[in-house]
Protein backbone atom coordinates (compact mmCIF):
# COMPACT_ATOMS: atom_id res chain seq x y z
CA UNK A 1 18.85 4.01 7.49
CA UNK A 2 21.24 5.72 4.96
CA UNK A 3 19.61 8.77 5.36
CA UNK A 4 18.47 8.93 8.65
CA UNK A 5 22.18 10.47 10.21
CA UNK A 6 21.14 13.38 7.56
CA UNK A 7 17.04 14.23 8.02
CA UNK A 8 16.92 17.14 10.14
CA UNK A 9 12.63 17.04 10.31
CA UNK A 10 12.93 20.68 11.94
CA UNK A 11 14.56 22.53 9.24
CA UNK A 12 11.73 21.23 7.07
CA UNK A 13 7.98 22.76 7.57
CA UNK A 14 4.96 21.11 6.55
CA UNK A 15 4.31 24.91 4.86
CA UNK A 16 7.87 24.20 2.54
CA UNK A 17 6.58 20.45 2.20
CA UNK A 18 3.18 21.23 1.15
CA UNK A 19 4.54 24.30 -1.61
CA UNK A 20 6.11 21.90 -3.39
CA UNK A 21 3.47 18.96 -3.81
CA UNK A 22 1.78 18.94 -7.26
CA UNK A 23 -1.26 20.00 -7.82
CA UNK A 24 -1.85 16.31 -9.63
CA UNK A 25 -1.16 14.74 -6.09
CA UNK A 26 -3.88 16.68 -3.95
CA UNK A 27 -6.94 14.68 -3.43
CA UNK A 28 -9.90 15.63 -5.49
CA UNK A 29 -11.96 15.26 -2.42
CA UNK A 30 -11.63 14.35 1.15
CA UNK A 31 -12.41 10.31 1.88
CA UNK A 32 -15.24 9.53 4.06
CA UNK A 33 -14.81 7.41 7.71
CA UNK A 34 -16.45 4.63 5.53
CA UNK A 35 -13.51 4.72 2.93
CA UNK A 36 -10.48 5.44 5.13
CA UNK A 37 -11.72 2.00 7.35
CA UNK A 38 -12.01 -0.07 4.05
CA UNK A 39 -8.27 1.34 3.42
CA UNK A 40 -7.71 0.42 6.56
CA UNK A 41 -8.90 -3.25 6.60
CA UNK A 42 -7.52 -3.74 3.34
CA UNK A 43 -3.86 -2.77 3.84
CA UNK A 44 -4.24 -5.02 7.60
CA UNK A 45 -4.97 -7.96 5.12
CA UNK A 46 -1.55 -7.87 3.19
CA UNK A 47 0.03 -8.25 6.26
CA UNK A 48 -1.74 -10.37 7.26
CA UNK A 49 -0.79 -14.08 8.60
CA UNK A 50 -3.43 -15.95 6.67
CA UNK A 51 -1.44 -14.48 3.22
CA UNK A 52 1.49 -15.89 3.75
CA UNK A 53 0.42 -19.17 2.83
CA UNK A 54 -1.85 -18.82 -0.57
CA UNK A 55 -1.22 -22.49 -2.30
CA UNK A 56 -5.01 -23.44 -1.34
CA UNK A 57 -5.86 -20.69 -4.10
CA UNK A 58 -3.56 -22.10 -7.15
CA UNK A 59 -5.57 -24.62 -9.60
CA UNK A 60 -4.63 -27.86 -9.78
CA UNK A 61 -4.52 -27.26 -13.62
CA UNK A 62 -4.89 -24.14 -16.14
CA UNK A 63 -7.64 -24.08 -18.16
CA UNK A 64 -6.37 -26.05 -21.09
CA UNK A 65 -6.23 -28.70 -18.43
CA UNK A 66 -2.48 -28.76 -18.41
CA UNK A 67 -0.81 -28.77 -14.77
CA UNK A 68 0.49 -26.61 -13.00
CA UNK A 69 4.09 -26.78 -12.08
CA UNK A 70 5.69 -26.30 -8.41
């Protein structure tokens, strides 16, 4: 939001954008359909409902068999 008054997207090309990326950022090679899905499904799941709530997954105790604390 601070910025947003101030980005002009049309005084900035994707050629301009793309010069300046470094060559440590480009991909080494291009995903597959297979891999972009997984990405996909697994960036759905962090927002997903069902992780909101995750106390059925913390033990009861450690395993020294002291408790865990609230």
């Amino acid at each position: 939001p601070l910025y947003a008054v101030t980005y002009q997207p049309e005084l900035v090309s994707a050629d301009i954008l793309l010069a300046n990326v470094t060559p440590k950022a480009a991909p080494q090679r291009m995903l597959t359909d297979e891999e972009v899905d997984l990405i996909v499904v697994f960036l759905h799941s962090l927002t997903s409902p069902r992780a909101l709530d995750l106390n059925h997954y913390v033990p009861a105790t450690v395993p020294s068999g002291l408790p865990v604390r609230d």
